[in-house]
C-alpha atoms as a PDB file:
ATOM      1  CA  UNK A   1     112.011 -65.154  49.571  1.00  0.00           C
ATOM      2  CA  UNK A   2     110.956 -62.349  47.300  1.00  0.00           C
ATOM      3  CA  UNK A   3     114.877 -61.244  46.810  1.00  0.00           C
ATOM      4  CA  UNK A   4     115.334 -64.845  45.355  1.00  0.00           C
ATOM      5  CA  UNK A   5     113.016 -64.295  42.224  1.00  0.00           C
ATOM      6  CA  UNK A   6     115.156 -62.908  39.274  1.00  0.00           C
ATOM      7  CA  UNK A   7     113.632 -59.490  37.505  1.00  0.00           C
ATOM      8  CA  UNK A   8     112.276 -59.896  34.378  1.00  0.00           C
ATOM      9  CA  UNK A   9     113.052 -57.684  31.845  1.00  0.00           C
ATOM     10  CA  UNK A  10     109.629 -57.378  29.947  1.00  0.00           C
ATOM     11  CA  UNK A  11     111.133 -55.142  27.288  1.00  0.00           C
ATOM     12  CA  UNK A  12     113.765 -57.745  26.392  1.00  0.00           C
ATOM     13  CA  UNK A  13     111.319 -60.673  26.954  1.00  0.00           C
ATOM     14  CA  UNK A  14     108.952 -58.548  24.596  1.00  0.00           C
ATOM     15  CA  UNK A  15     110.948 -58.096  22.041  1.00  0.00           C
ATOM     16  CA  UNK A  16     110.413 -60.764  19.650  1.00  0.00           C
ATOM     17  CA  UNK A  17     106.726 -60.001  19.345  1.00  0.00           C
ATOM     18  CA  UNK A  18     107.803 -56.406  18.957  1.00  0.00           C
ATOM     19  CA  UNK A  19     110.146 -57.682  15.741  1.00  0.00           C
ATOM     20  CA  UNK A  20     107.299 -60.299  13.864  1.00  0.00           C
ATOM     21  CA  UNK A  21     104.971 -57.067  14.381  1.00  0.00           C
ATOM     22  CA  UNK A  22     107.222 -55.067  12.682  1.00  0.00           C
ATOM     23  CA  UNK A  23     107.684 -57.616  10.319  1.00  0.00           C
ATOM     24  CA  UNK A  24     103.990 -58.168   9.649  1.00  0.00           C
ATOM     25  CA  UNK A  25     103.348 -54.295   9.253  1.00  0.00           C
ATOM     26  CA  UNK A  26     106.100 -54.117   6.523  1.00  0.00           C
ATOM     27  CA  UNK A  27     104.716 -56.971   4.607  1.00  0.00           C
ATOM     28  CA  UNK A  28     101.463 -55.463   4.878  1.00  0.00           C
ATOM     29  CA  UNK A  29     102.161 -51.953   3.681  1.00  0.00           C
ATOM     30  CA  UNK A  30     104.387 -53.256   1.063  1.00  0.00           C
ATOM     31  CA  UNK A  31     101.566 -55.897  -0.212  1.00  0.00           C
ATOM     32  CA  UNK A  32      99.443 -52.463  -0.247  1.00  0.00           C
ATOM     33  CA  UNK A  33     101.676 -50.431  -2.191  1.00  0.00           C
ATOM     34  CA  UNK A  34     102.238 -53.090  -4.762  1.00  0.00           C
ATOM     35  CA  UNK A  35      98.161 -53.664  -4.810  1.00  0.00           C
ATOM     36  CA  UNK A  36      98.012 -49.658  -5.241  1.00  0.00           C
ATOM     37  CA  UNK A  37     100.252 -49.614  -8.256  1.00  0.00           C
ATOM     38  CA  UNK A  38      98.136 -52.461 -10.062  1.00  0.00           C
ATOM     39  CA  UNK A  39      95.317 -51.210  -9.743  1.00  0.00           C
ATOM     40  CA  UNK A  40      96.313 -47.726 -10.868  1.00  0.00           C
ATOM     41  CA  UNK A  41      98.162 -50.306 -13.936  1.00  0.00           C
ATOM     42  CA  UNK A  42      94.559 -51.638 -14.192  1.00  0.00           C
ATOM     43  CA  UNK A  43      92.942 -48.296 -14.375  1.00  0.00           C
ATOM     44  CA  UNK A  44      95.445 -47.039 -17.198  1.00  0.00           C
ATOM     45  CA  UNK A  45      95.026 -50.023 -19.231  1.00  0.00           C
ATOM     46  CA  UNK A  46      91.482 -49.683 -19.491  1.00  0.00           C
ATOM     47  CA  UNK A  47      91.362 -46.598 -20.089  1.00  0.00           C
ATOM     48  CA  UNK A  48      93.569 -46.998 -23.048  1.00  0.00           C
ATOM     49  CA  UNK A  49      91.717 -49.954 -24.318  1.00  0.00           C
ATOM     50  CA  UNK A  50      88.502 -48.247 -24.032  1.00  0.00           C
ATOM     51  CA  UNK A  51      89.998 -45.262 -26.255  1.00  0.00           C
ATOM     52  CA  UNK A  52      91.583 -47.861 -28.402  1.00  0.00           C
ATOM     53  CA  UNK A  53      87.809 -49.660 -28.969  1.00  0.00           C
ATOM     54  CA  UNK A  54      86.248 -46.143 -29.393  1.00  0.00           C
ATOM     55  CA  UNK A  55      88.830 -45.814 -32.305  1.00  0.00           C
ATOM     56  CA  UNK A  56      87.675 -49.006 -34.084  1.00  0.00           C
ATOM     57  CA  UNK A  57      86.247 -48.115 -37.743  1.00  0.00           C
ATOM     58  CA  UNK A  58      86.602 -50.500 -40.066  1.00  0.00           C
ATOM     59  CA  UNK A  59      87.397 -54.094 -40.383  1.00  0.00           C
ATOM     60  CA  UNK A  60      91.535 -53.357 -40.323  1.00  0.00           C
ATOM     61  CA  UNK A  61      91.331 -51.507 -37.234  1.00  0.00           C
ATOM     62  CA  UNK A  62      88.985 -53.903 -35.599  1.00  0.00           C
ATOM     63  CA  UNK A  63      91.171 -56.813 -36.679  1.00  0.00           C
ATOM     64  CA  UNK A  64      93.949 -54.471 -35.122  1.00  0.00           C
ATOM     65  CA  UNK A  65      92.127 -54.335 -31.905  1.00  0.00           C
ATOM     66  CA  UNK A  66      91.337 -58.019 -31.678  1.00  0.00           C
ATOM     67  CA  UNK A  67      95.433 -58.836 -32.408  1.00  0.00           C
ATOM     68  CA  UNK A  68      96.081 -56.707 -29.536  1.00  0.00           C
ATOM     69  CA  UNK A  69      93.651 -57.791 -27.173  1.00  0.00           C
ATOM     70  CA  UNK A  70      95.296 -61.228 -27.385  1.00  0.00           C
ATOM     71  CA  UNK A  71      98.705 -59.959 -27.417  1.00  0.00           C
ATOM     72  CA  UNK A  72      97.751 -58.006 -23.754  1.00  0.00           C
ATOM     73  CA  UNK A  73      95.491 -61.503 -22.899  1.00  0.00           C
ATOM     74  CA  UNK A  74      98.902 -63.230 -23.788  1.00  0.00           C
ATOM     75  CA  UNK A  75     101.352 -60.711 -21.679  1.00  0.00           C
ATOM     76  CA  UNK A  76      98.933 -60.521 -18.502  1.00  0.00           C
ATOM     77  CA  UNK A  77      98.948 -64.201 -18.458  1.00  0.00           C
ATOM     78  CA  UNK A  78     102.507 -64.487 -18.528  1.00  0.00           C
ATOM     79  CA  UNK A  79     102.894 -61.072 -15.819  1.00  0.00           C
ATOM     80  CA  UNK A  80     100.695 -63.138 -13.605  1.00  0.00           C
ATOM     81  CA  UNK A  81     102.612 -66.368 -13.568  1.00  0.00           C
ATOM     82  CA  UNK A  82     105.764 -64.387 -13.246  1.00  0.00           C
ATOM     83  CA  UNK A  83     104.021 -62.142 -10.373  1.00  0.00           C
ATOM     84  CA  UNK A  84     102.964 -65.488  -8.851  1.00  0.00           C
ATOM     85  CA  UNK A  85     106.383 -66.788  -8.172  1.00  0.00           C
ATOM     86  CA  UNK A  86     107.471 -63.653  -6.545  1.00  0.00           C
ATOM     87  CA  UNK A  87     104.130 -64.068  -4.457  1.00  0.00           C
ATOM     88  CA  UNK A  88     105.700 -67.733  -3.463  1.00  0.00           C
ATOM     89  CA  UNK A  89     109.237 -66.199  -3.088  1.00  0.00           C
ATOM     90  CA  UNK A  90     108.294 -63.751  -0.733  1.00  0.00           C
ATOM     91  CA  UNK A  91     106.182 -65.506   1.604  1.00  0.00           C
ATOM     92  CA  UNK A  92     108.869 -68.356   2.346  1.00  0.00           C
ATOM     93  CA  UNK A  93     111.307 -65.737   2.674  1.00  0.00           C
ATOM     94  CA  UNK A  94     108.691 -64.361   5.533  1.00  0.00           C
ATOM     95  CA  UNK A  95     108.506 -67.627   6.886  1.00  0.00           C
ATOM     96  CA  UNK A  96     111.964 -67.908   6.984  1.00  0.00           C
ATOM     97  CA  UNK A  97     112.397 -64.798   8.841  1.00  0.00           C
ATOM     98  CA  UNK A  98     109.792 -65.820  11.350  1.00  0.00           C
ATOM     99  CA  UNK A  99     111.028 -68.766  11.954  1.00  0.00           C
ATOM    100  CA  UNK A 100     114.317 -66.924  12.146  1.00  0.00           C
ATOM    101  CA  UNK A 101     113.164 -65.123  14.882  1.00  0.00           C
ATOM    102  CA  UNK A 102     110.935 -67.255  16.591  1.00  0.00           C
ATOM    103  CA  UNK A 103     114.398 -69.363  17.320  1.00  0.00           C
ATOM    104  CA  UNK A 104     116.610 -66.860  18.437  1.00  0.00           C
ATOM    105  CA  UNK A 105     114.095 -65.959  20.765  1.00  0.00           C
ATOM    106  CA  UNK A 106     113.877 -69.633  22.120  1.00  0.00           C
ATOM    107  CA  UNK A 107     117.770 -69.780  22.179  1.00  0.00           C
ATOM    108  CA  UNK A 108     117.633 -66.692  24.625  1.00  0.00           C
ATOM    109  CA  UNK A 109     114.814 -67.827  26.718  1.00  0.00           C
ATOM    110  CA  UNK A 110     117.330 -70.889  27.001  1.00  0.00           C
ATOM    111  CA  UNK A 111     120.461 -69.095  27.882  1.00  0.00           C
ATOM    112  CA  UNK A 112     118.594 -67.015  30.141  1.00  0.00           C
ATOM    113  CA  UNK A 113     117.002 -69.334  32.600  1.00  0.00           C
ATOM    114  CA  UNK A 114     120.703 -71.510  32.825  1.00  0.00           C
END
């Protein structure tokens, strides 16, 4: 009776779990990596504005500052918008792949108990 029950291959059967936690840990050290870089963006910027305020003497160059303090308001608004669609092209892309996987590992499970 026990010679009747198939073996089961836990490393195959295993092996989509093995791929969506790849999957995750990629995501998550890129999402860190890109979180590094703006804040160390961040960090430069305002330390430049800060030496760019410190520089303010007169009117002129206080009217300069102001004109670029909305120009940067006006970029970073437009960066984040930009930065946001990536955001939302990236996670259905994940989602795709997970459902990717998620699928061929149903398929398998299929084939393999016919």
């Amino acid at each position: 009776m026990l010679n009747e029950i198939p073996a089961f291959d836990f490393q195959k059967a295993l092996a989509p779990f093995q791929k969506l936690v790849e999957l995750n840990v990629s995501k998550i050290e890129a999402a860190v990596e890109a979180q590094k870089a703006a804040t160390q963006g961040l960090v430069e910027l305002t330390e430049a504005r800060v030496k760019a305020a410190s520089e303010i003497k007169d009117a002129d160059s206080f009217s300069a500052f102001v004109k670029e303090q909305a120009e940067l308001a006006q970029s970073n608004a437009s960066k984040m918008i930009e930065d946001s669609k990536v955001a939302a092209e990236e996670a259905k892309a994940y989602g795709e792949e997970v459902q990717k996987i998620i699928t061929e590992s149903i398929e398998e499970a299929k084939a393999n108990l016919k």
